[in-house]
PDB file of N, CA and C in Angstrom:
ATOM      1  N   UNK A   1     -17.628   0.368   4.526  1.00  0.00           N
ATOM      2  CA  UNK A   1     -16.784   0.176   5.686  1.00  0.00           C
ATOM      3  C   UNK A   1     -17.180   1.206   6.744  1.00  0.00           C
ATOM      4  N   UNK A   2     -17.126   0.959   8.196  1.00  0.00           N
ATOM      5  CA  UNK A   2     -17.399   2.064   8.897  1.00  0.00           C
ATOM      6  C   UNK A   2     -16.209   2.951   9.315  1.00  0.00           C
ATOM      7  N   UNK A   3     -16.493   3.709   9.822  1.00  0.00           N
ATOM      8  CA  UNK A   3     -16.140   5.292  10.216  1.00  0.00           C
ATOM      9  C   UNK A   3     -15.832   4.722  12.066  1.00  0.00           C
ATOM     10  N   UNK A   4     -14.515   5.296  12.183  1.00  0.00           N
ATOM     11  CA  UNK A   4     -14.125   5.363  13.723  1.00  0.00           C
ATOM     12  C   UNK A   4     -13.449   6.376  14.209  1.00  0.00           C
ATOM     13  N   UNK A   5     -13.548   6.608  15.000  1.00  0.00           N
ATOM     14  CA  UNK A   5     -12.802   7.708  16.090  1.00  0.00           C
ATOM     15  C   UNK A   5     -11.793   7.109  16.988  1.00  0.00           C
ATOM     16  N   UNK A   6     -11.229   7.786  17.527  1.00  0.00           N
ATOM     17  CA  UNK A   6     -10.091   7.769  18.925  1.00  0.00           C
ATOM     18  C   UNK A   6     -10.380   8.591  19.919  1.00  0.00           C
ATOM     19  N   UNK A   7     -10.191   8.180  20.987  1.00  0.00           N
ATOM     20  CA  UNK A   7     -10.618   9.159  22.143  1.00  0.00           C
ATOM     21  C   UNK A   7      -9.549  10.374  22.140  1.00  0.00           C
ATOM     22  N   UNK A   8      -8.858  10.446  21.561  1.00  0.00           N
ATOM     23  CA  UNK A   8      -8.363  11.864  21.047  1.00  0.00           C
ATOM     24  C   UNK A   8      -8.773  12.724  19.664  1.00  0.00           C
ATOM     25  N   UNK A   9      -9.432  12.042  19.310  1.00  0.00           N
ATOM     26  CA  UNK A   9     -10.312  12.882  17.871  1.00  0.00           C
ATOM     27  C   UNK A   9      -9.464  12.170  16.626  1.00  0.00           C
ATOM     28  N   UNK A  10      -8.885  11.402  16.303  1.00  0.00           N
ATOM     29  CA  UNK A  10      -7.811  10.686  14.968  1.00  0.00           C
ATOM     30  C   UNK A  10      -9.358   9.927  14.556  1.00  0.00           C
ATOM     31  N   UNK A  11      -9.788  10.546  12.860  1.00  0.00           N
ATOM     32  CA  UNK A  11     -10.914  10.015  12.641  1.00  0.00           C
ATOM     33  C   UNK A  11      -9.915   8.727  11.144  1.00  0.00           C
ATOM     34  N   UNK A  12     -10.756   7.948  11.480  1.00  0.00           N
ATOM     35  CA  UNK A  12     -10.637   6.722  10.360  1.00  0.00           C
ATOM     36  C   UNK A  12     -11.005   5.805   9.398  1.00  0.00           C
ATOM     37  N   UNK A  13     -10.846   6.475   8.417  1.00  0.00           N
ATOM     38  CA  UNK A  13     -12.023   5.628   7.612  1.00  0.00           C
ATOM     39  C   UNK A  13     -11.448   4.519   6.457  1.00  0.00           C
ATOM     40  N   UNK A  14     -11.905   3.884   6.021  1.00  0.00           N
ATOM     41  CA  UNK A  14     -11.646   2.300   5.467  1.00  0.00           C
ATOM     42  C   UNK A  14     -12.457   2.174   4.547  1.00  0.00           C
ATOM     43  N   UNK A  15     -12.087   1.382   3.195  1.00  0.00           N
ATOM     44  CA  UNK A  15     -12.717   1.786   1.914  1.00  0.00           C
ATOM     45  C   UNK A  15     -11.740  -0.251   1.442  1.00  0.00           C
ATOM     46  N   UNK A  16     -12.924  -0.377   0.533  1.00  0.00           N
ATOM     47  CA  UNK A  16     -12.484  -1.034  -0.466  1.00  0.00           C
ATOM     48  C   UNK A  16     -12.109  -1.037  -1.658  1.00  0.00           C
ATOM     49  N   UNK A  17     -11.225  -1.581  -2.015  1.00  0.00           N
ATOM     50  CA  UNK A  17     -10.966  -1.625  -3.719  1.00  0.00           C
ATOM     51  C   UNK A  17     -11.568  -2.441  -4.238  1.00  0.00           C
ATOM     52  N   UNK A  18     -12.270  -2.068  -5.430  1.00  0.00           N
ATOM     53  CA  UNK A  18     -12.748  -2.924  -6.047  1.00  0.00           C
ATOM     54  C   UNK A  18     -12.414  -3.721  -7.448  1.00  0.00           C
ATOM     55  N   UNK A  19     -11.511  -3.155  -7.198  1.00  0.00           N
ATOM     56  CA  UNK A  19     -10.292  -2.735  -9.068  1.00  0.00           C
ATOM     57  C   UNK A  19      -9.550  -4.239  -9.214  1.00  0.00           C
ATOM     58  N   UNK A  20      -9.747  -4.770 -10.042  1.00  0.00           N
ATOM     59  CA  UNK A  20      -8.936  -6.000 -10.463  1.00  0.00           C
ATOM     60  C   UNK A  20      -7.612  -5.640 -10.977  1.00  0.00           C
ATOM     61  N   UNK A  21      -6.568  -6.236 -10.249  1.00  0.00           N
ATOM     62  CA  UNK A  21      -4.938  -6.019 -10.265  1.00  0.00           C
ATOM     63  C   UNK A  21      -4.417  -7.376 -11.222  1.00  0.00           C
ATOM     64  N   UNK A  22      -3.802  -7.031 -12.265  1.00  0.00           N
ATOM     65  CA  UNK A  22      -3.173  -8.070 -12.989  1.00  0.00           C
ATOM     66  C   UNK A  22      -2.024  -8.549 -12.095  1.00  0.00           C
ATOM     67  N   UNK A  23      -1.904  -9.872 -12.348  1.00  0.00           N
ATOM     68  CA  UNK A  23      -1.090 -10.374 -11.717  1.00  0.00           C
ATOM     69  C   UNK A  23       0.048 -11.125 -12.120  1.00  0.00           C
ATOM     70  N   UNK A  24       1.359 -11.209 -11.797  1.00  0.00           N
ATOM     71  CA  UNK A  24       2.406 -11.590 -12.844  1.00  0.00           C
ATOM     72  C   UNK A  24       2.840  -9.813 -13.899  1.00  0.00           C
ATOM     73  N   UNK A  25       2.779  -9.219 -13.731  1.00  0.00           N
ATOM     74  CA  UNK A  25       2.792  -7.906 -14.429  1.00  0.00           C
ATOM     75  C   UNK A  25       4.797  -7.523 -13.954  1.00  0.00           C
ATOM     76  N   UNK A  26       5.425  -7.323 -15.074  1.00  0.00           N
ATOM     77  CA  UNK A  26       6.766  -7.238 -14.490  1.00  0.00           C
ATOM     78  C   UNK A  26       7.422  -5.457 -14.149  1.00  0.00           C
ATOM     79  N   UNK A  27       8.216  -5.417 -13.672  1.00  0.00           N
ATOM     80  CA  UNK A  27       8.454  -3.702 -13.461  1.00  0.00           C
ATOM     81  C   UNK A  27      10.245  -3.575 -14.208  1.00  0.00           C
ATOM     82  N   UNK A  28      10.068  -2.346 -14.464  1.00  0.00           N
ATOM     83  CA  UNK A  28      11.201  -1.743 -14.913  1.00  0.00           C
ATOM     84  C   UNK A  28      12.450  -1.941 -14.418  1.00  0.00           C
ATOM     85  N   UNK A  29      13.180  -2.470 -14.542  1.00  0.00           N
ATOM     86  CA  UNK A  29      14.931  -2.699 -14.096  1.00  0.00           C
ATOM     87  C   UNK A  29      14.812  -2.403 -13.000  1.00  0.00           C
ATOM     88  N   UNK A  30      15.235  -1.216 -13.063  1.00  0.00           N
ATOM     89  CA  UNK A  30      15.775   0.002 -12.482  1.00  0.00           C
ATOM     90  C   UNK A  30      14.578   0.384 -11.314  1.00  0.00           C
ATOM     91  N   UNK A  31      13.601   0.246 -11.672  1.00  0.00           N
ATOM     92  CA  UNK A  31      12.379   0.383 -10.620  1.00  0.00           C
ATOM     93  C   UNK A  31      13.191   0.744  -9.080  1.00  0.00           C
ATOM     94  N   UNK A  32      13.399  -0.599  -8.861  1.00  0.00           N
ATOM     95  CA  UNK A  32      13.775  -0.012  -7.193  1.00  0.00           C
ATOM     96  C   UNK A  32      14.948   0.993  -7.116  1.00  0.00           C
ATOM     97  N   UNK A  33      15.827   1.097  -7.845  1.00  0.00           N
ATOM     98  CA  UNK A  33      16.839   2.279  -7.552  1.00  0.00           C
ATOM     99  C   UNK A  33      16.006   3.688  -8.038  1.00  0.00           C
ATOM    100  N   UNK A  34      15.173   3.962  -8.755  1.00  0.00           N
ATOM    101  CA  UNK A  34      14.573   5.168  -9.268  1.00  0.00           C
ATOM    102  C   UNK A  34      13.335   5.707  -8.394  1.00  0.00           C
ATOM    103  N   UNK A  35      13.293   4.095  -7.829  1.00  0.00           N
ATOM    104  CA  UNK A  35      11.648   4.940  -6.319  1.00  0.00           C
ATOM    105  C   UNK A  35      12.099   4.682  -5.315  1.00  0.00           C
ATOM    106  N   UNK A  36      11.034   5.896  -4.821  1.00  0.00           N
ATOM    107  CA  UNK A  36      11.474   6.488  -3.014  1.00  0.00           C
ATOM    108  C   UNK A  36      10.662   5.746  -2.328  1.00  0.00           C
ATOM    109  N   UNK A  37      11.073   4.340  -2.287  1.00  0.00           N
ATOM    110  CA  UNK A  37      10.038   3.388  -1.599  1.00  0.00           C
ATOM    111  C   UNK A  37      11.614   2.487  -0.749  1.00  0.00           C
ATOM    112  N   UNK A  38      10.864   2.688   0.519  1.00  0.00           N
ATOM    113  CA  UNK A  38      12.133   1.771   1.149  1.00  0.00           C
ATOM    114  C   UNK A  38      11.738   0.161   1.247  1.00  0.00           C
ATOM    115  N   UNK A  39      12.655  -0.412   0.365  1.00  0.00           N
ATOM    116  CA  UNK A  39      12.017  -2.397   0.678  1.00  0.00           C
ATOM    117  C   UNK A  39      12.809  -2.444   1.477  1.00  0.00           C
ATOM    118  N   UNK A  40      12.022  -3.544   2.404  1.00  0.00           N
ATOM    119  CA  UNK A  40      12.997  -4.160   3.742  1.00  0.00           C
ATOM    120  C   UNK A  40      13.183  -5.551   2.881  1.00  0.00           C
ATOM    121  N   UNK A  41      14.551  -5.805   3.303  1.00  0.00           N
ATOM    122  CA  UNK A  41      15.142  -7.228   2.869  1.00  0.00           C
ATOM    123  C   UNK A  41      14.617  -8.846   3.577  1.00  0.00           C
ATOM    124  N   UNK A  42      14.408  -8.443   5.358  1.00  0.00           N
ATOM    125  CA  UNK A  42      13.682  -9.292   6.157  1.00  0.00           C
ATOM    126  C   UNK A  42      12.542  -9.261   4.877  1.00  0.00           C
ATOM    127  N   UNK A  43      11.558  -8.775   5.043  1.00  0.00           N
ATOM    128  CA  UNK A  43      10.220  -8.837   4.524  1.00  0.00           C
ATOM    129  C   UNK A  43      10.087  -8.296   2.814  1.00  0.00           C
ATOM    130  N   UNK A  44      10.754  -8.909   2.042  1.00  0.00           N
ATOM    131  CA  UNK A  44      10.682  -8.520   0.636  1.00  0.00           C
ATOM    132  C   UNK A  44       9.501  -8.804  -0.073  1.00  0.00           C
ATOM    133  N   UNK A  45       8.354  -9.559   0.977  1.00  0.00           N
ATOM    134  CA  UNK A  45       7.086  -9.727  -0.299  1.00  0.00           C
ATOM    135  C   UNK A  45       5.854  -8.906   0.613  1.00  0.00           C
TER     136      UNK A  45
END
């Protein structure tokens, strides 16, 4: 991936994953009350 700048100096770089993600994989109950992750309800996926 390439490498960019901003005309204020904010450098940026971009990478791929290459890692195969199982899919269908289920999470813990409790998951969302125990992480510091905010879900928005509009946009839940």
């Amino acid at each position: 991936m390439e490498q960019t700048t901003t005309t204020k100096g904010l450098t940026v770089v971009s990478t791929i994953l290459d890692k195969t993600f199982e899919t269908g994989r289920k999470y813990a109950a409790d998951f969302k009350e125990n992480m510091k992750i905010k879900f928005d309800d509009f946009l839940p996926k």
